[in-house]
Protein backbone atom coordinates (compact mmCIF):
# COMPACT_ATOMS: atom_id res chain seq x y z
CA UNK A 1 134.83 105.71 124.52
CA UNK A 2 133.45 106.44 121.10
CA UNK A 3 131.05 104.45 119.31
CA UNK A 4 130.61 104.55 115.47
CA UNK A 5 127.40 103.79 114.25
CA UNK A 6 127.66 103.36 110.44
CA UNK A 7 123.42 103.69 108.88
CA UNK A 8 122.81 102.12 105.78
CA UNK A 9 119.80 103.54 104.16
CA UNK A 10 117.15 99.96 103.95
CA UNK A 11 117.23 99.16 100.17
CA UNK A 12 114.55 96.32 98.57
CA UNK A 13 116.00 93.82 96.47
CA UNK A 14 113.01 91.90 95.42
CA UNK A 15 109.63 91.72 96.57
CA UNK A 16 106.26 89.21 97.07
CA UNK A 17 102.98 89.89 96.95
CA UNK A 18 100.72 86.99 98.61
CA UNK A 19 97.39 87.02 98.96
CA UNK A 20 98.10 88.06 103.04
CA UNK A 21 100.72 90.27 102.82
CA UNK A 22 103.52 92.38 101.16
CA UNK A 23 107.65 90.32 101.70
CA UNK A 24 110.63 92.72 100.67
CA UNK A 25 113.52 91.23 100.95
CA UNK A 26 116.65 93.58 101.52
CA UNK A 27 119.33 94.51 100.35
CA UNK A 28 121.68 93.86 103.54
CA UNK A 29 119.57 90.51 103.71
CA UNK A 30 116.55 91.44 105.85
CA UNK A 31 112.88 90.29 105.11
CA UNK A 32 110.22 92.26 106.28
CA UNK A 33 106.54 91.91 105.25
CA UNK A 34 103.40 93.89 106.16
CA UNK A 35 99.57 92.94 105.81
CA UNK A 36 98.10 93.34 102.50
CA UNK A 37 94.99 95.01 104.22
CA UNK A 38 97.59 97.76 104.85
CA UNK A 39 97.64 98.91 101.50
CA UNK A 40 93.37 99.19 100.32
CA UNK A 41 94.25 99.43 96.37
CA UNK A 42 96.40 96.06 96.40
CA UNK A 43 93.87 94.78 98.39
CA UNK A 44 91.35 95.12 96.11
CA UNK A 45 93.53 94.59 92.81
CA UNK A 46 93.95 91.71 91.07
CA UNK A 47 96.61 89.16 91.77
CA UNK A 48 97.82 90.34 88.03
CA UNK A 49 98.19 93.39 89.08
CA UNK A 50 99.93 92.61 92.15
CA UNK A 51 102.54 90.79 90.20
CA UNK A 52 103.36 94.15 88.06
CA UNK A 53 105.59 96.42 89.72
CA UNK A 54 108.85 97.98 89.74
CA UNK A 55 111.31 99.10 92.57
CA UNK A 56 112.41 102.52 92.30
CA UNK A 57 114.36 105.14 93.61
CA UNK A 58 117.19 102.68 94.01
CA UNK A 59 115.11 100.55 96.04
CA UNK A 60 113.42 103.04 98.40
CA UNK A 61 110.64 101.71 97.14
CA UNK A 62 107.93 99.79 94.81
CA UNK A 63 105.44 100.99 91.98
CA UNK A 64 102.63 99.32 91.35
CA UNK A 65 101.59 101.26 87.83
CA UNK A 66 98.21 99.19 87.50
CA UNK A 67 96.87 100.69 90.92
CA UNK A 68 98.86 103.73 90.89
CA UNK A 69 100.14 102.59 94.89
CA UNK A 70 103.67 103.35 95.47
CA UNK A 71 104.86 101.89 99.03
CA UNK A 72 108.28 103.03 100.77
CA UNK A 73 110.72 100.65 102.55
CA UNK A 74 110.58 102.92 105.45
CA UNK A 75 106.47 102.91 105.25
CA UNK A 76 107.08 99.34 105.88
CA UNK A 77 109.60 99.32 108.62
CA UNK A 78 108.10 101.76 110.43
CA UNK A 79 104.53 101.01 110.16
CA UNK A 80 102.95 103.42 107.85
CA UNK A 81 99.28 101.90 106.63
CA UNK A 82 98.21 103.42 103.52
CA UNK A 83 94.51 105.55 104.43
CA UNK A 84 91.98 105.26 102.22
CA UNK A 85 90.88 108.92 101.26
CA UNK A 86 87.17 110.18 102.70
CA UNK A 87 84.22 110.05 100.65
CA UNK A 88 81.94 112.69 99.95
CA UNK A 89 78.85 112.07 101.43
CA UNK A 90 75.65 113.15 99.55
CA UNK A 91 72.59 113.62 101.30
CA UNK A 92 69.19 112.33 100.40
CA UNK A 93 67.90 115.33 101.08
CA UNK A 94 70.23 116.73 98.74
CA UNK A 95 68.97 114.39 95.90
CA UNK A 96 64.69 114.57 95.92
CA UNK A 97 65.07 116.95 93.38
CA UNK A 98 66.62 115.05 90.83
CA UNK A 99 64.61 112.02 92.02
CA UNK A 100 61.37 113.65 91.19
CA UNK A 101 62.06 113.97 87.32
């Protein structure tokens, strides 16, 4: 017996940006969401800048130009948090020199 398995590719339709988390709603009529806290620069942007983005790539995936995030339907589906990148550390050590001007 063979079995045909016919894969869409997950497309977003629209999308909604609360102030908990991130709703696409799909193409083939799923909703998923995520947290908000899984993406740090919408997180910390405004809910104006929340509200601008665009879905691109055919709906693969969302802009957000303000913050420069870009999130991918599959990031979402498959649980992908955004990291937020290291920080250089600076020792204070490091620093007396300038201090002592």
């Amino acid at each position: 017996m063979n079995t045909a398995v016919n894969f869409i590719e997950p497309r977003i339709k629209d999308i909604q940006v609360t102030e908990y988390e991130i709703i696409a709603y799909l193409v083939d009529g799923r909703t998923i969401s995520v947290p908000l806290a899984w993406s740090w620069r919408l997180s910390e942007a405004t809910p104006r800048q929340r509200s601008n983005y665009e879905i691109i790539g055919d709906g693969q995936g969302i802009h957000w130009p303000d913050v420069d995030e870009d999130i991918s339907v599959e990031g979402m589906l498959y649980g992908t948090p955004a990291r937020r990148p290291k920080r250089k550390h600076i020792s204070v050590n490091a620093m007396e020199p300038a201090l002592k001007r």
